[in-house]
C-alpha atoms as a PDB file:
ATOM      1  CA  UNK A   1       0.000   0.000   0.000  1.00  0.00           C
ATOM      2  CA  UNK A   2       2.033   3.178  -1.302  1.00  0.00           C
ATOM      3  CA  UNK A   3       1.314   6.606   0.321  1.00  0.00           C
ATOM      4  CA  UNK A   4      -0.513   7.719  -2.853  1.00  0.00           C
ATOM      5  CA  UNK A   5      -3.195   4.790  -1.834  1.00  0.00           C
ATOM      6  CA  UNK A   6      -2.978   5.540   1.506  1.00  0.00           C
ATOM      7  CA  UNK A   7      -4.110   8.733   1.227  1.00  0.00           C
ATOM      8  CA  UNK A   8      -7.134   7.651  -0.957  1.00  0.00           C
ATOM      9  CA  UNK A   9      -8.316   4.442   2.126  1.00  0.00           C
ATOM     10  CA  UNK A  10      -7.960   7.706   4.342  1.00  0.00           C
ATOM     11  CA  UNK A  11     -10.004  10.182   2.950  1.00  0.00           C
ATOM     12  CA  UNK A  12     -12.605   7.409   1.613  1.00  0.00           C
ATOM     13  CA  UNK A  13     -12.765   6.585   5.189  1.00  0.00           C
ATOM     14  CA  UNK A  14     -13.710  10.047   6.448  1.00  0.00           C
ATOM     15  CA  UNK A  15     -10.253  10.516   8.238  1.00  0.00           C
ATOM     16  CA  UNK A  16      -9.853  14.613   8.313  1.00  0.00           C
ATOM     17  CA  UNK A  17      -6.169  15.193   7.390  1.00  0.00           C
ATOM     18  CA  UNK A  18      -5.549  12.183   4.851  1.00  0.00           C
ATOM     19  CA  UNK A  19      -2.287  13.213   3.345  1.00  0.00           C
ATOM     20  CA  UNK A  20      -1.019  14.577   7.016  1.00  0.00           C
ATOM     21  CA  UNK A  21      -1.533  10.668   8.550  1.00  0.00           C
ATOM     22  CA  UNK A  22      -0.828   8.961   5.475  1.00  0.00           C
ATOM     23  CA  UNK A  23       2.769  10.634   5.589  1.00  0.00           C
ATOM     24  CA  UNK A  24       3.100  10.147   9.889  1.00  0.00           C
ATOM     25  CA  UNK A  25       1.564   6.390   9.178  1.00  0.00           C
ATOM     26  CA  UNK A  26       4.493   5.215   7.222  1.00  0.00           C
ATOM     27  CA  UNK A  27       7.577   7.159   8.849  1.00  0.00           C
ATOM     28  CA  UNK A  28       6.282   5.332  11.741  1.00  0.00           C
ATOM     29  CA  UNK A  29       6.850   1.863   9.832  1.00  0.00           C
ATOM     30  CA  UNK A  30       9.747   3.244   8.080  1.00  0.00           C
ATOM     31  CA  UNK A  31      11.471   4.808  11.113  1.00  0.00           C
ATOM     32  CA  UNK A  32      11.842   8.208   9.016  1.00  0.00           C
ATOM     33  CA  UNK A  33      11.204  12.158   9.154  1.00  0.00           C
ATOM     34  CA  UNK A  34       7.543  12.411   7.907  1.00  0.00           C
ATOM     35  CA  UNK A  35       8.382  15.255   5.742  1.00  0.00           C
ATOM     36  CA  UNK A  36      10.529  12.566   4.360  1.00  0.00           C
ATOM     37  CA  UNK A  37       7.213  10.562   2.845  1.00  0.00           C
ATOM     38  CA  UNK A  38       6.642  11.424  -0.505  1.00  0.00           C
ATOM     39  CA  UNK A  39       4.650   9.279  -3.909  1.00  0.00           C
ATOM     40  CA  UNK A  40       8.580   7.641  -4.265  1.00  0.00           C
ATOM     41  CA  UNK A  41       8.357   6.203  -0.951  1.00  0.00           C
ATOM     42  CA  UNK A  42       9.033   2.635  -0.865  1.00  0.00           C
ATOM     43  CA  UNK A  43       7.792   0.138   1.945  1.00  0.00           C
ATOM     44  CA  UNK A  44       9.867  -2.883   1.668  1.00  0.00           C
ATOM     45  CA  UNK A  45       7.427  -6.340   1.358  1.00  0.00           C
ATOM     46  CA  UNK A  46       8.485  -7.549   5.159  1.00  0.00           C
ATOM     47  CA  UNK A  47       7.264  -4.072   6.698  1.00  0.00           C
ATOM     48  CA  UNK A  48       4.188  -4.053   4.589  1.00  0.00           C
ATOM     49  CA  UNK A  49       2.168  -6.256   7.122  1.00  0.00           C
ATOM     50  CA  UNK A  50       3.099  -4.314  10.174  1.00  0.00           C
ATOM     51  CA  UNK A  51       1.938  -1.285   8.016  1.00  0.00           C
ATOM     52  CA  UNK A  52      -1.262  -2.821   6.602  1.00  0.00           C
ATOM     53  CA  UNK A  53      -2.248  -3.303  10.596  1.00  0.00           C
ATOM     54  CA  UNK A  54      -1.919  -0.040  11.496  1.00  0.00           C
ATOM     55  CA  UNK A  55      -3.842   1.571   8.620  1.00  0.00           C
ATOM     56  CA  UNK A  56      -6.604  -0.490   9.676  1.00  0.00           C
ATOM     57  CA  UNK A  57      -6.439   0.132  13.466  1.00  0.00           C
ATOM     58  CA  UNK A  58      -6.909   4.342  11.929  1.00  0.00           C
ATOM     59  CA  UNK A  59      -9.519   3.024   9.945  1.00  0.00           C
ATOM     60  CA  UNK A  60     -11.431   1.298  13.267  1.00  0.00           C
ATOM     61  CA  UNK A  61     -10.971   4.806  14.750  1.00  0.00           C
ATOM     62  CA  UNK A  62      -7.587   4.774  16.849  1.00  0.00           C
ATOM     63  CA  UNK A  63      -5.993   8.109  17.234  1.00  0.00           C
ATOM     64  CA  UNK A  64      -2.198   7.730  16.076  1.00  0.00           C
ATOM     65  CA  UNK A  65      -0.774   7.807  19.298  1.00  0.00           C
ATOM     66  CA  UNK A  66      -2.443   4.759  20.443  1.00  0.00           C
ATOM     67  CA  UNK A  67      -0.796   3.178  17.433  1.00  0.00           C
ATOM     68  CA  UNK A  68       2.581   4.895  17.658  1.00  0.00           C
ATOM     69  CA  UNK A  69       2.581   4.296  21.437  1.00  0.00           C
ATOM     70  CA  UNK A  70       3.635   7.752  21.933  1.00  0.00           C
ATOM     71  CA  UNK A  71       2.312  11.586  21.655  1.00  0.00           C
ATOM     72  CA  UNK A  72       4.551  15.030  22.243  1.00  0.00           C
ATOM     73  CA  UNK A  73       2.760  17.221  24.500  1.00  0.00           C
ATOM     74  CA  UNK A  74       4.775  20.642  25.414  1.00  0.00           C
ATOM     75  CA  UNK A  75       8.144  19.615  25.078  1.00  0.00           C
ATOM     76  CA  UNK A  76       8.710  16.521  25.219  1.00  0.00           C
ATOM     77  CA  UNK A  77       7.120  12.800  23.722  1.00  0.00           C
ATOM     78  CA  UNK A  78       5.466  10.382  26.098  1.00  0.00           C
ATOM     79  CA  UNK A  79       4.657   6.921  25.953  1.00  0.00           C
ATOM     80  CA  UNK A  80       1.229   6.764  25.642  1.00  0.00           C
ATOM     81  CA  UNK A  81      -1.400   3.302  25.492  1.00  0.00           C
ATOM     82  CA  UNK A  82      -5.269   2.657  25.794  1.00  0.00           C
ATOM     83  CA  UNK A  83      -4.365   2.570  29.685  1.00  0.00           C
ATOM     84  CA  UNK A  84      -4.080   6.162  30.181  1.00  0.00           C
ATOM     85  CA  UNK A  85      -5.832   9.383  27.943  1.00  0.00           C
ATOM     86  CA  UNK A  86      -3.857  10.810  24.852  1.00  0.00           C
ATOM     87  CA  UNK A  87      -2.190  14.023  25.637  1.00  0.00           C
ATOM     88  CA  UNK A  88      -4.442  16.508  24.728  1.00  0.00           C
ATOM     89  CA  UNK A  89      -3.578  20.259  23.521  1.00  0.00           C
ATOM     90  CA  UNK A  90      -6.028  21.943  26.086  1.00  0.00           C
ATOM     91  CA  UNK A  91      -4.158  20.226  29.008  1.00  0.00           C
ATOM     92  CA  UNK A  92      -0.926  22.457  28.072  1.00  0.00           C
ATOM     93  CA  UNK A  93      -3.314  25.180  29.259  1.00  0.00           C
ATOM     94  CA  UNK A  94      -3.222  23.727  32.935  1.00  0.00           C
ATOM     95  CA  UNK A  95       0.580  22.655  32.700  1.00  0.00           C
ATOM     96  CA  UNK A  96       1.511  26.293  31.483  1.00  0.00           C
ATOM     97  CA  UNK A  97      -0.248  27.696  34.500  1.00  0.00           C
ATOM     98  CA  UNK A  98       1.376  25.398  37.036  1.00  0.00           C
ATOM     99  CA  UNK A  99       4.867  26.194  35.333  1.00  0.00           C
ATOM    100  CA  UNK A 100       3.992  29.542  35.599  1.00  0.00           C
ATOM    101  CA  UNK A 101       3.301  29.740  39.054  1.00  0.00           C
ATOM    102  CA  UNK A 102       6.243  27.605  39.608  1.00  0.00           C
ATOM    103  CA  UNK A 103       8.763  30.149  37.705  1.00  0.00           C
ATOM    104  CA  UNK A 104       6.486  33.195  40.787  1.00  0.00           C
ATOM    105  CA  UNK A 105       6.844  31.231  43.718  1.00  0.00           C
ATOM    106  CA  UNK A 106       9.348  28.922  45.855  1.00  0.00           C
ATOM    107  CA  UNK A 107       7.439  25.504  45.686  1.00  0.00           C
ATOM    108  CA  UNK A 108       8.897  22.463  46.857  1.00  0.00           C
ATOM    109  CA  UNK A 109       6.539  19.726  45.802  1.00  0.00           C
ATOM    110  CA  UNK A 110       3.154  19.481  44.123  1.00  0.00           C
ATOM    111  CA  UNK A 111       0.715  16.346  43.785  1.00  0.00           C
ATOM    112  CA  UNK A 112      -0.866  15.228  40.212  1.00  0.00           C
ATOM    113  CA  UNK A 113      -4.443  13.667  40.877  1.00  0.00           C
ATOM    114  CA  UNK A 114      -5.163  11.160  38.204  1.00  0.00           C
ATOM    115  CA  UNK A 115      -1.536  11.126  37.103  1.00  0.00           C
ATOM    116  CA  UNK A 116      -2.334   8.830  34.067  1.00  0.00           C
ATOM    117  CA  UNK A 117       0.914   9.328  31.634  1.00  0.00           C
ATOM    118  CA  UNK A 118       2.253  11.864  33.370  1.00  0.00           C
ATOM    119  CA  UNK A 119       2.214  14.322  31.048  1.00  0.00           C
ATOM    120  CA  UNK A 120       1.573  17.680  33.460  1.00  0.00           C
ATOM    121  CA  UNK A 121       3.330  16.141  36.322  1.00  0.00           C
ATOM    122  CA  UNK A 122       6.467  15.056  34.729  1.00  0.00           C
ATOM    123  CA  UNK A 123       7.187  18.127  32.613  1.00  0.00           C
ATOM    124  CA  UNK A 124       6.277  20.004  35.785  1.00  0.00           C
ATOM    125  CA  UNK A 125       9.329  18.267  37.304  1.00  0.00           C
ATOM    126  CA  UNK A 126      11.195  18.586  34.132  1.00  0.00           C
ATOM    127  CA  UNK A 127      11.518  22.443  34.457  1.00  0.00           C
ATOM    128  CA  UNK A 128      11.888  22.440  37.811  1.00  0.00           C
ATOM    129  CA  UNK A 129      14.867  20.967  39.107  1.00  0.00           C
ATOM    130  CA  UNK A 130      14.002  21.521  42.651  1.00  0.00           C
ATOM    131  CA  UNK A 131      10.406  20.361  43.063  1.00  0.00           C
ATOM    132  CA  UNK A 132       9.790  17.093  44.143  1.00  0.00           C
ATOM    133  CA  UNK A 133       6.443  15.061  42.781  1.00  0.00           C
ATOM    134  CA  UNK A 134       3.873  12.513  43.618  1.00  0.00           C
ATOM    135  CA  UNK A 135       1.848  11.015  40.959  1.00  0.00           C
ATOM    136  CA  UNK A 136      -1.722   9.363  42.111  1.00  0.00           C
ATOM    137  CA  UNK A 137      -4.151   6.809  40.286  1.00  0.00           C
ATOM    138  CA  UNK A 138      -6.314   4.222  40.806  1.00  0.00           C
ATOM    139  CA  UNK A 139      -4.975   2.337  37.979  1.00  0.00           C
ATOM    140  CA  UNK A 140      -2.259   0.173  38.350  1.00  0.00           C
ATOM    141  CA  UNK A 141      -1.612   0.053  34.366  1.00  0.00           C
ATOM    142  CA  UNK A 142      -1.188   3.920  34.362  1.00  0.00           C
ATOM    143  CA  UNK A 143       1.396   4.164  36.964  1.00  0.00           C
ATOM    144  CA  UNK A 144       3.365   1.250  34.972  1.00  0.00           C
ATOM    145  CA  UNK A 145       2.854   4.041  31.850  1.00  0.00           C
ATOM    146  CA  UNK A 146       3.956   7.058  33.996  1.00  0.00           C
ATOM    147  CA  UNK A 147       6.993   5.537  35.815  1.00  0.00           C
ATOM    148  CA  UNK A 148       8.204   4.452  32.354  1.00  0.00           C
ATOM    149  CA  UNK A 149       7.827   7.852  31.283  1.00  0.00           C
ATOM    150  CA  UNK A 150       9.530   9.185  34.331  1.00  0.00           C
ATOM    151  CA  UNK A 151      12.613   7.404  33.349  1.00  0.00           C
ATOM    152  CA  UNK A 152      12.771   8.404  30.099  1.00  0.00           C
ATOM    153  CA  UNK A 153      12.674  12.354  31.646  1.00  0.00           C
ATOM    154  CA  UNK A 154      15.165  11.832  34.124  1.00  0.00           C
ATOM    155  CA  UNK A 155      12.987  12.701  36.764  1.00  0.00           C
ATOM    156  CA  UNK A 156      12.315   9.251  38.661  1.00  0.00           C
ATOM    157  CA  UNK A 157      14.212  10.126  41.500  1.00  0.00           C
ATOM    158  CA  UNK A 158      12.219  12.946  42.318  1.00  0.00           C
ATOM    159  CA  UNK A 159       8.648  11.582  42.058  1.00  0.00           C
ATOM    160  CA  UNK A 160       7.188   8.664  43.690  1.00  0.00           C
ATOM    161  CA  UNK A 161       4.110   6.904  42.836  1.00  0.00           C
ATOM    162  CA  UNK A 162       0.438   5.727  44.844  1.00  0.00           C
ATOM    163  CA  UNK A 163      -1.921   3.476  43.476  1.00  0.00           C
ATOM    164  CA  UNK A 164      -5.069   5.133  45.553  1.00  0.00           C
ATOM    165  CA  UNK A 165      -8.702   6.239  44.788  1.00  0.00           C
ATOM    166  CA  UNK A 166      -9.126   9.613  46.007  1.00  0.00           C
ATOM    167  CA  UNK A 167     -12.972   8.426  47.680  1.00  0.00           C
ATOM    168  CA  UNK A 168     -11.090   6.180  50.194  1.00  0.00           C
ATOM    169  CA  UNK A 169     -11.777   7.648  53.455  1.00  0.00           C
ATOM    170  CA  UNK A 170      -7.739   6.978  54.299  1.00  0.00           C
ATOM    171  CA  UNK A 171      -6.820   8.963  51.308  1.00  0.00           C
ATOM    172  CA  UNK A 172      -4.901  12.248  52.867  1.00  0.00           C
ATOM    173  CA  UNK A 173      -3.351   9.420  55.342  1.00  0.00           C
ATOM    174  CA  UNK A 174      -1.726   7.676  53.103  1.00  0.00           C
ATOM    175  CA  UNK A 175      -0.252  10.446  50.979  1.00  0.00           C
ATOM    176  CA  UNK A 176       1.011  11.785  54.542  1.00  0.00           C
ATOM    177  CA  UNK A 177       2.152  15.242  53.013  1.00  0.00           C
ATOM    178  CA  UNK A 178       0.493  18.880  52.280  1.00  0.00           C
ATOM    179  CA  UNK A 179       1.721  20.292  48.869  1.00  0.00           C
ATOM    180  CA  UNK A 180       2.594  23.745  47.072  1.00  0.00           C
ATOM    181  CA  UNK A 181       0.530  22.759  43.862  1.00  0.00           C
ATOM    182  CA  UNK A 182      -2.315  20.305  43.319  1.00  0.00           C
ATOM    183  CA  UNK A 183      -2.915  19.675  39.724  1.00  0.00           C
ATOM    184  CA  UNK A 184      -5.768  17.386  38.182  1.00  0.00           C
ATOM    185  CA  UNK A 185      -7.245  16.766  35.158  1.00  0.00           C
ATOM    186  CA  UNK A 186     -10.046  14.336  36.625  1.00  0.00           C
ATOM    187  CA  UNK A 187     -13.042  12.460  34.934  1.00  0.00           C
ATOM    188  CA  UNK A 188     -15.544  15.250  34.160  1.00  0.00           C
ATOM    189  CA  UNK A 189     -17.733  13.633  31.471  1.00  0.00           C
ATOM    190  CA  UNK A 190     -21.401  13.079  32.373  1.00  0.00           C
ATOM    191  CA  UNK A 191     -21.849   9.327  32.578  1.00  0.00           C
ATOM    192  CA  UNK A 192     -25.093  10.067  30.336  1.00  0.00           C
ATOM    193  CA  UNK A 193     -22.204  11.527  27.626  1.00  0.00           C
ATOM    194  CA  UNK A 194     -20.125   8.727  27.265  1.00  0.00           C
ATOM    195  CA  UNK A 195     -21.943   7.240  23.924  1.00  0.00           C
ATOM    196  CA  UNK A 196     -21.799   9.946  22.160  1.00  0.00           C
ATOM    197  CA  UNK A 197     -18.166  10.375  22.181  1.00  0.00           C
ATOM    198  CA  UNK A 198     -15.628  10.570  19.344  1.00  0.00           C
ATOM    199  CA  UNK A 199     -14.734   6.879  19.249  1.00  0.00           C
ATOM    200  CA  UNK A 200     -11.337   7.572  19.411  1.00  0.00           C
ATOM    201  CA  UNK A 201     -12.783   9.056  23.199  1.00  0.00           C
ATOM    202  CA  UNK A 202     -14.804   6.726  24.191  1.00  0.00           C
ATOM    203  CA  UNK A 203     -13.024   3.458  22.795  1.00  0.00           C
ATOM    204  CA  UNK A 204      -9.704   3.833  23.261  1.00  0.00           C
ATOM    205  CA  UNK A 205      -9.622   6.048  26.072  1.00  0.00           C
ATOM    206  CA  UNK A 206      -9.983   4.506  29.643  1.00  0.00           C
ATOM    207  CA  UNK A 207     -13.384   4.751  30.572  1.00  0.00           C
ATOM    208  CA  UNK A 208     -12.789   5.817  34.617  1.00  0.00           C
ATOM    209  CA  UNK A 209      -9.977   9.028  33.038  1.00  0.00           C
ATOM    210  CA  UNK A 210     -13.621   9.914  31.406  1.00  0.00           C
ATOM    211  CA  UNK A 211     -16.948   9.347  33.621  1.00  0.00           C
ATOM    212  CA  UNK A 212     -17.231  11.758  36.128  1.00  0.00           C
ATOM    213  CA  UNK A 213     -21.026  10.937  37.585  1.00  0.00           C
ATOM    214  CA  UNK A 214     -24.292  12.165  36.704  1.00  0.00           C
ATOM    215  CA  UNK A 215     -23.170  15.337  35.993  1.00  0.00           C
ATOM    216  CA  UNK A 216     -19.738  15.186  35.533  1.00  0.00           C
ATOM    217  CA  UNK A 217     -18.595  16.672  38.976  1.00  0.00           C
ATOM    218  CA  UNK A 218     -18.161  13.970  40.982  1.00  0.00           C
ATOM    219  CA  UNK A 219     -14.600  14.287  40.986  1.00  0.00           C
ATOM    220  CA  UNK A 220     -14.301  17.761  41.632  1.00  0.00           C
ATOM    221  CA  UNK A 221     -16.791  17.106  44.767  1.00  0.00           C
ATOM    222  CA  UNK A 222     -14.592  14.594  46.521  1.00  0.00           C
ATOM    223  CA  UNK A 223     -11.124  17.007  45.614  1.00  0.00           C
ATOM    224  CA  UNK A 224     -12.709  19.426  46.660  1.00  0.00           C
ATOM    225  CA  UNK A 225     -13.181  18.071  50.211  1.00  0.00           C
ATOM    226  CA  UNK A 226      -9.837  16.889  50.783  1.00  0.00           C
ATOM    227  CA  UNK A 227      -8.183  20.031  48.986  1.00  0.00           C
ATOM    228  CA  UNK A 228      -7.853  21.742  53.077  1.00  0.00           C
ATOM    229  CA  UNK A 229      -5.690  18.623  54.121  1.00  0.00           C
ATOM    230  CA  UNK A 230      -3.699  18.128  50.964  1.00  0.00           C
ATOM    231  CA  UNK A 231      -2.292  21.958  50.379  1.00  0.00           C
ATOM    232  CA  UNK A 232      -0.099  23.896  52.459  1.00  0.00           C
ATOM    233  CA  UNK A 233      -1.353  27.574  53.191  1.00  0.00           C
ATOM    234  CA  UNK A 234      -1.037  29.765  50.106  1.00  0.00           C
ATOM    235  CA  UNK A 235      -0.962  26.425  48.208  1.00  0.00           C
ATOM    236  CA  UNK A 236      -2.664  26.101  44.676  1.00  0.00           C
ATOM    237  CA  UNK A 237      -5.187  23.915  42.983  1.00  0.00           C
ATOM    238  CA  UNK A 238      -5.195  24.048  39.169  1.00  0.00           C
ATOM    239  CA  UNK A 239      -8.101  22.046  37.375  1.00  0.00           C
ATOM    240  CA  UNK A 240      -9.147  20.858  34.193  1.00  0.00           C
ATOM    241  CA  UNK A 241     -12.557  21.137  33.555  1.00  0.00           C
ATOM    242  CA  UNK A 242     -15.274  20.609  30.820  1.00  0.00           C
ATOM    243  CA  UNK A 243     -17.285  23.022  28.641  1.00  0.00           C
ATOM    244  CA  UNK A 244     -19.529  25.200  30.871  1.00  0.00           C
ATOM    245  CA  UNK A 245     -18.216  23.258  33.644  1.00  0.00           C
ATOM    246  CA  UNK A 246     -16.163  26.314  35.011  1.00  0.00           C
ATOM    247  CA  UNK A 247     -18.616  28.186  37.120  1.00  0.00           C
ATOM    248  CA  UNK A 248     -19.603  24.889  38.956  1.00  0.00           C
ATOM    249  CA  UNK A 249     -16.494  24.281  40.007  1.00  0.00           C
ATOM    250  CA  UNK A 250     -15.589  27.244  41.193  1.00  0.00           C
ATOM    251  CA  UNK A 251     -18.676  27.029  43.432  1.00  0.00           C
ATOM    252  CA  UNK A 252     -17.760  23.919  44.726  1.00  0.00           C
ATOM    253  CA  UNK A 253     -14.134  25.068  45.557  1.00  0.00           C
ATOM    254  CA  UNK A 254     -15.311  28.185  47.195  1.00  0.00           C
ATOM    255  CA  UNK A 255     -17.771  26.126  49.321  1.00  0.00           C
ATOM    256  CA  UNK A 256     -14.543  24.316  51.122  1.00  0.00           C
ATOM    257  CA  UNK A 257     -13.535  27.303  51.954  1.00  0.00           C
ATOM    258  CA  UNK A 258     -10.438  27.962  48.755  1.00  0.00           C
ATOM    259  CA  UNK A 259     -10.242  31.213  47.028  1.00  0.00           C
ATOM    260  CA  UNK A 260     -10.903  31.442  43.252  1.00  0.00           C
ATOM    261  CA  UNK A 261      -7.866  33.066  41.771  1.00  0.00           C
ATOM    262  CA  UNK A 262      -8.531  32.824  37.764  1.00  0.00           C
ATOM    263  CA  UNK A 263     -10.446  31.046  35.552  1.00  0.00           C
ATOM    264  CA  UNK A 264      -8.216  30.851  31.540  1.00  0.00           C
ATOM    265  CA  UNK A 265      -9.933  29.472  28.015  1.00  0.00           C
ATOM    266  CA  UNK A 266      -8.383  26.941  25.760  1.00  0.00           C
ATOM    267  CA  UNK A 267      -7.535  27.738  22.735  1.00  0.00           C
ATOM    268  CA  UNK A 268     -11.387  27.455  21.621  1.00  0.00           C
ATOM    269  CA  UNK A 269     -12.009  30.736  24.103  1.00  0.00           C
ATOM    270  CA  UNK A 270     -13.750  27.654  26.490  1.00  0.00           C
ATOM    271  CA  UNK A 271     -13.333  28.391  30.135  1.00  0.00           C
ATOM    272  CA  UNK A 272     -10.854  24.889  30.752  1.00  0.00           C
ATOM    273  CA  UNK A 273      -8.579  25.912  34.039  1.00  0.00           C
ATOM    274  CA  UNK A 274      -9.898  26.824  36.808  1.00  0.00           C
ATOM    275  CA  UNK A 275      -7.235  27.988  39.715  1.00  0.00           C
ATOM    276  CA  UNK A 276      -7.758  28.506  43.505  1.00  0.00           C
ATOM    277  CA  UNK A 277      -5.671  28.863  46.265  1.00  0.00           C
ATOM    278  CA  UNK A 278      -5.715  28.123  50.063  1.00  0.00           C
ATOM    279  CA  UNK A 279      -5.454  31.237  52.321  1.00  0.00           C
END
């Protein structure tokens, strides 16, 4: 299957960028540059199974890093699987806001609810040399993700890992520790929502990274509660949150006592962080 064809399976499929993942398809087979893919590429006849498979794991609907096994967010490229959600872009809205108050302030550690890959976490630790990290999640094939993605930072020996649900009533216990930062991007899907997902979402995503409740604030309830025992004073929470989901939040926050500091879009103008503080 040349790149020519490819593109043609791709675009009869519905796929929106045909020639774009046609190109990143076989560099990833060929171990090239994808500006390197061109009508003269050549797939040799051993690689062309290996190659065939992929195209139709695109064509069922799995985003390319599920099939690469890896996605750049910020920086740097993590190893990525259907164990833990792909990288998105909106999530470097959260991780530029913790860097930033990182870069203002003297913090020494900071806690990642629902750690999956470790994409905010690690690069948090990345750019900070000095701050120390724990990574939570319920999910036992996440943490195997993120500490894999730890090492390939260089920032294992400053992180350490729990395999916890944040409803166990022994939760701020077992962390044993009060942080600068709290960051979380936490399940905030209405269960109700779940079907009518993208089903590169809602197949190949894990399903408890997406189903937050009834309404989709579940999550943000039972954070919300422990946020007094889990931040130092002054500390910072900085949450992801879904469309229109911003004002709830807030309210929820604000009802533990926390102060609402800012509320930033995405780069759809969507409110998507919101930020509070402990005083």
């Amino acid at each position: 299957m040349c790149y020519d064809k490819t593109i043609k399976t791709l675009s009869n499929a519905g796929i929106g960028s045909p020639r774009l993942e046609a190109r990143l398809l076989i560099a990833h087979i060929l171990h090239i540059d994808a500006n390197d893919v061109s009508s003269k590429t050549i797939i040799p006849e051993n690689l062309m199974p290996s190659f065939e498979i992929a195209v139709q794991k695109r064509l069922q609907g799995m985003p390319l890093d599920k099939i690469f096994g890896h996605k750049e967010f910020y920086k740097y490229d993590f190893i990525t699987s259907e164990d833990v959600l792909s990288p998105r872009p909106d999530t470097e809205i959260l991780l530029q806001k913790a860097l930033d108050l990182a870069s203002q302030n003297t913090f020494q550690n900071v806690l990642d609810l629902g750690v999956g890959s470790g994409c905010i976490l690690l690069s948090i630790l990345k750019e900070n040399t000095n701050i120390q990290g724990v990574g939570v999640d319920i999910s036992s094939k996440a943490l195997n993700i993120v500490k894999q993605n730890a090492d390939r930072l260089n920032v294992a020996s400053r992180c350490r890992f729990v395999q916890k649900s944040w409803f166990d009533e022994d939760f701020t216990s077992i962390l044993n520790e009060r942080f600068d930062l709290v960051v979380s991007n936490p399940p905030y899907i209405p269960t109700v929502d779940i079907s009518s997902l993208d089903i590169a979402v809602r197949q190949y995503d894990p399903i408890l990274a997406l189903d937050g409740g009834a309404d989709g604030l579940k999550d943000y309830r039972r954070i919300a509660e422990l946020a007094q025992n889990l931040l130092k004073q002054n500390g910072y929470i900085a949450l992801e949150v879904g469309i229109n989901q911003a004002p709830s939040v807030q309210k929820i926050f604000e009802k533990q006592g926390l102060q609402h500091i800012q509320t930033l879009p995405d780069l759809a103008g969507f409110e998507r962080v919101v930020l509070l503080q402990k005083q």
